[in-house]
Protein backbone atom coordinates (compact mmCIF):
# COMPACT_ATOMS: atom_id res chain seq x y z
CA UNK A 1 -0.34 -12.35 17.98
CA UNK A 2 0.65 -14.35 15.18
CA UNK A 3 0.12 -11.25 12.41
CA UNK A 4 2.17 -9.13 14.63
CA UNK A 5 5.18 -11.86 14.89
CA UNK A 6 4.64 -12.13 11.14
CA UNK A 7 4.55 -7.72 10.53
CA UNK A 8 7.79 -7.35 12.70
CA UNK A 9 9.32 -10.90 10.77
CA UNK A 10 8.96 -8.80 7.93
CA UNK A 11 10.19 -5.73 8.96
CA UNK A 12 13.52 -7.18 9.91
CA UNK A 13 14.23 -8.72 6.66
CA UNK A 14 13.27 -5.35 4.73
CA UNK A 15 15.47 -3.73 7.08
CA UNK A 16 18.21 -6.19 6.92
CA UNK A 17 17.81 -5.98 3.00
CA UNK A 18 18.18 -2.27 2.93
CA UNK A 19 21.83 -2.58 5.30
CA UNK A 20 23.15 -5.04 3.15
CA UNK A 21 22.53 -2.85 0.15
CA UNK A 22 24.23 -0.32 1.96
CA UNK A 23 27.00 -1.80 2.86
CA UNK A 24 28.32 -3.81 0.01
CA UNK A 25 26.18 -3.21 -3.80
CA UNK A 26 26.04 0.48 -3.09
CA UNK A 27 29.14 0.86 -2.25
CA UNK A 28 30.81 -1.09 -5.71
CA UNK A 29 31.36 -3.89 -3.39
CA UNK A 30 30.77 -7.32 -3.96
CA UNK A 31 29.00 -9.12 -0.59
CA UNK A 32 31.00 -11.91 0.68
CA UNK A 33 28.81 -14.32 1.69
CA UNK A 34 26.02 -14.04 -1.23
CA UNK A 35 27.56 -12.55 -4.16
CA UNK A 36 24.42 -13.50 -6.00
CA UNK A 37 22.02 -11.49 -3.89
CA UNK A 38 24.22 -8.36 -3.98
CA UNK A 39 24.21 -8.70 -8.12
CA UNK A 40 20.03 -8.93 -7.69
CA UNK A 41 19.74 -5.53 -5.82
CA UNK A 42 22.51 -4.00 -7.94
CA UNK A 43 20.32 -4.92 -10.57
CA UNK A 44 17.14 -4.39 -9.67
CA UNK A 45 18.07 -0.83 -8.14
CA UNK A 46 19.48 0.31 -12.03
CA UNK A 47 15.93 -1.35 -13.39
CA UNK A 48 14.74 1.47 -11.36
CA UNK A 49 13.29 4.60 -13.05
CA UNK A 50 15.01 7.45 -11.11
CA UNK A 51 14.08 11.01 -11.04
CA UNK A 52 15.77 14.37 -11.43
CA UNK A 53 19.89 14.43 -10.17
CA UNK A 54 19.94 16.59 -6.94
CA UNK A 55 22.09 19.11 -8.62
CA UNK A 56 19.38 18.80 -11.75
CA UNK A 57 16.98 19.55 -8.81
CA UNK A 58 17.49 23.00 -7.17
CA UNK A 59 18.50 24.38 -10.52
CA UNK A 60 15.67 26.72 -10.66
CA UNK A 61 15.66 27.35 -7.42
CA UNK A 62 16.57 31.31 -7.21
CA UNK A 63 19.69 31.65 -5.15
CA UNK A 64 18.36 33.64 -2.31
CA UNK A 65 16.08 30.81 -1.58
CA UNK A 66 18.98 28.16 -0.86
């Protein structure tokens, strides 16, 4: 009982992580409360290796296909 308090613990802060991303760092925004912790995920998100643009992505695509 104790893992699964633990698991679903965890899951809310991940979760609560990703919304505050979402809300404030992604958008340009600075986050109110904890600028510091918006400045970490800004950070940590252009540390990032990223793959291909979308647009970079469907350019070989043939046309009819899309």
């Amino acid at each position: 009982m104790v893992l699964i308090s633990l698991t679903m613990v965890l899951i809310l802060v991940v979760a609560a992580a990703v919304v505050a991303y979402v809300a404030f760092p992604h958008r340009g925004q600075q986050m109110p409360v904890m600028p510091w912790l918006g400045d970490a995920m800004h950070k940590t998100v252009e540390s990032m290796p990223t793959g291909a643009t979308p647009e970079d992505f469907y350019e070989h695509a043939e046309t009819s296909l899309r």
